[in-house]
N, C-alpha and C. Protein backbone atom coordinates (compact mmCIF):
# COMPACT_ATOMS: atom_id res chain seq x y z
N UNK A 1 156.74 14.79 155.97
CA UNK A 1 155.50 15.25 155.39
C UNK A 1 155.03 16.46 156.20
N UNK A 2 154.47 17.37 155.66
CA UNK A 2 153.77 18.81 156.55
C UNK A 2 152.75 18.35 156.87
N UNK A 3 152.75 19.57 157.87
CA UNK A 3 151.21 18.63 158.71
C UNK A 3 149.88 19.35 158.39
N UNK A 4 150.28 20.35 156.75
CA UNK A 4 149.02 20.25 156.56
C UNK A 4 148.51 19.46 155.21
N UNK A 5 149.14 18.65 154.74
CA UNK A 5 149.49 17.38 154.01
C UNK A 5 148.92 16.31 154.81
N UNK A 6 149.57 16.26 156.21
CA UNK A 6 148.91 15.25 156.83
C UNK A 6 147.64 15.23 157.11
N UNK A 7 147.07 16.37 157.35
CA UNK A 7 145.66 16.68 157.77
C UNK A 7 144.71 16.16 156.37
N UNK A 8 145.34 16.79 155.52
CA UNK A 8 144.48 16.47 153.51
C UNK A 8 144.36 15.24 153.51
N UNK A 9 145.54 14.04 154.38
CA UNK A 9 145.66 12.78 153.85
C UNK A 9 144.46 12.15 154.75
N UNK A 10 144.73 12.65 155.47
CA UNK A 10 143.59 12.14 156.78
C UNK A 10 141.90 12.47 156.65
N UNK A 11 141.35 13.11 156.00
CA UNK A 11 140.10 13.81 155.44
C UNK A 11 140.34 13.50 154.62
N UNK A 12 141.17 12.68 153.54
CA UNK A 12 140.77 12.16 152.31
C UNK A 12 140.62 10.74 152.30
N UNK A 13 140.97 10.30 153.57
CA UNK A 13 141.05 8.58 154.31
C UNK A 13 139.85 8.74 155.44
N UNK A 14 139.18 9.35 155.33
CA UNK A 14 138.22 9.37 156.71
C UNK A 14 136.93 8.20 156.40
N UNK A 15 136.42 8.58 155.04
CA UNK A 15 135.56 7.22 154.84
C UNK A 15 135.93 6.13 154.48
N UNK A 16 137.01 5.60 154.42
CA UNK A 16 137.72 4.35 154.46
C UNK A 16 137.84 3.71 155.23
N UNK A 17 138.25 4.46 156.54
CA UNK A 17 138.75 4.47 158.11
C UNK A 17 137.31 4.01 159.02
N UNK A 18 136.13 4.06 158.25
CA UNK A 18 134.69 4.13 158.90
C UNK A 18 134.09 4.93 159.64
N UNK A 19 133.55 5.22 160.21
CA UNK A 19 132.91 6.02 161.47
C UNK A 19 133.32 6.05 163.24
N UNK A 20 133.25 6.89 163.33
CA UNK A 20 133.84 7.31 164.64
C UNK A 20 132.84 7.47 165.58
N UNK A 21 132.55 6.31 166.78
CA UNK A 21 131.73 6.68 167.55
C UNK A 21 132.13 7.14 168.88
N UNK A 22 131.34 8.45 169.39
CA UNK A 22 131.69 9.02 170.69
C UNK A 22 132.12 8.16 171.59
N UNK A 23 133.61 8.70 172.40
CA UNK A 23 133.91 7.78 173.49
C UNK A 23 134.47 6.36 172.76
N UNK A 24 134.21 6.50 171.49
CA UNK A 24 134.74 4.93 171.14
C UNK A 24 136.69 4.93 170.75
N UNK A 25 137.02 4.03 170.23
CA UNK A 25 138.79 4.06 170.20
C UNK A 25 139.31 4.40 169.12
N UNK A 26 140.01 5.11 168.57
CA UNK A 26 140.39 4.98 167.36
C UNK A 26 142.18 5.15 167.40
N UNK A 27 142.28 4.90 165.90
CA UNK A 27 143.93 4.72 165.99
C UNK A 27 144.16 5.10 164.67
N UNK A 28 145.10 6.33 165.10
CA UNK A 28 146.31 6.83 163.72
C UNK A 28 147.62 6.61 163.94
N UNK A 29 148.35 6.62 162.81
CA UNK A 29 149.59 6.17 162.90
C UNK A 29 150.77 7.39 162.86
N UNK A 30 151.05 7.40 163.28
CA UNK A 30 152.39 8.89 163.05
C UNK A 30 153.64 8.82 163.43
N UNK A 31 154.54 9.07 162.48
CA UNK A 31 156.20 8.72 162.34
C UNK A 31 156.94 9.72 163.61
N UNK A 32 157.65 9.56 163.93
CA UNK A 32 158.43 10.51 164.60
C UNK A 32 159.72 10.53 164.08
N UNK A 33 160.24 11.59 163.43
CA UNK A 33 161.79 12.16 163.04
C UNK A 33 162.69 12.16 163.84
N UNK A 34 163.71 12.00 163.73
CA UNK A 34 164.95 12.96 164.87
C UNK A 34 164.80 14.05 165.09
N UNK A 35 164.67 14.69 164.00
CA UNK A 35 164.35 16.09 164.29
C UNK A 35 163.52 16.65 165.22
N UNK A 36 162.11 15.50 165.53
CA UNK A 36 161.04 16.03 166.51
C UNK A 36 161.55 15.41 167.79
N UNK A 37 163.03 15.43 168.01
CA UNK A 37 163.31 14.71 169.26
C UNK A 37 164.06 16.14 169.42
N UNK A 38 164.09 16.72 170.95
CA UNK A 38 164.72 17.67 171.77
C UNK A 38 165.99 17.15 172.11
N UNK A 39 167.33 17.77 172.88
CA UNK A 39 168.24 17.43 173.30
C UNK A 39 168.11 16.37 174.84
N UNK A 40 166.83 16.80 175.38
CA UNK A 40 166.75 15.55 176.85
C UNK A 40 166.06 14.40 176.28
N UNK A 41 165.61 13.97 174.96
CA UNK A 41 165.61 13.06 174.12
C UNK A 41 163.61 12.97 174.49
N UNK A 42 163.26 14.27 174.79
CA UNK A 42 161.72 14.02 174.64
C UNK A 42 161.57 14.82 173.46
N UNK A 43 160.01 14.03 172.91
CA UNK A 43 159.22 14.22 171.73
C UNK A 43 158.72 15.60 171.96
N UNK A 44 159.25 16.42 170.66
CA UNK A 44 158.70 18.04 170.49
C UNK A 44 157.51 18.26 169.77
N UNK A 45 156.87 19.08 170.54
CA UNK A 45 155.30 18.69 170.02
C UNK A 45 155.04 20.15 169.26
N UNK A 46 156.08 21.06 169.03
CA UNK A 46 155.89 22.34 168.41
C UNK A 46 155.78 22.19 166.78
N UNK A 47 156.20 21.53 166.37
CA UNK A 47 155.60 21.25 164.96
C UNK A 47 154.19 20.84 165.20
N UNK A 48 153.59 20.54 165.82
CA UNK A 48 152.11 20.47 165.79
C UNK A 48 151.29 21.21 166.31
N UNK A 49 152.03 22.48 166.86
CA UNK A 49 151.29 23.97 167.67
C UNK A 49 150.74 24.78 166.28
N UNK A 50 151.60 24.22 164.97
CA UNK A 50 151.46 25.17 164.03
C UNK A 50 149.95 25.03 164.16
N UNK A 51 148.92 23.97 164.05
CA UNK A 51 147.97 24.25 163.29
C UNK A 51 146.96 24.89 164.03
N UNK A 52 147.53 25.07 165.48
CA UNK A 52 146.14 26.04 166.61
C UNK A 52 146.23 27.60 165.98
């Protein structure tokens, strides 16, 4: 999924999800591909630089 798909899905699930209080915990869920794995077998976080 693109992650600006993911972002639409997430702001379209935000009042479902309830309210978010400062400092309080929250939890999303997110897949990791092979693809977002590097050759020293750490998680590549450059698919998610796109959206700065």
């Amino acid at each position: 999924m693109y992650v600006w798909a993911r972002m639409a899905r997430m702001m379209a699930t935000a009042r479902s999800r309830g309210p978010y209080l400062v400092g309080g915990e929250s939890r999303l869920v997110f897949r990791c591909l092979p693809t977002d794995i590097d050759f020293n077998n750490h998680l590549n976080n450059a698919r998610y630089m796109m959206l700065a």
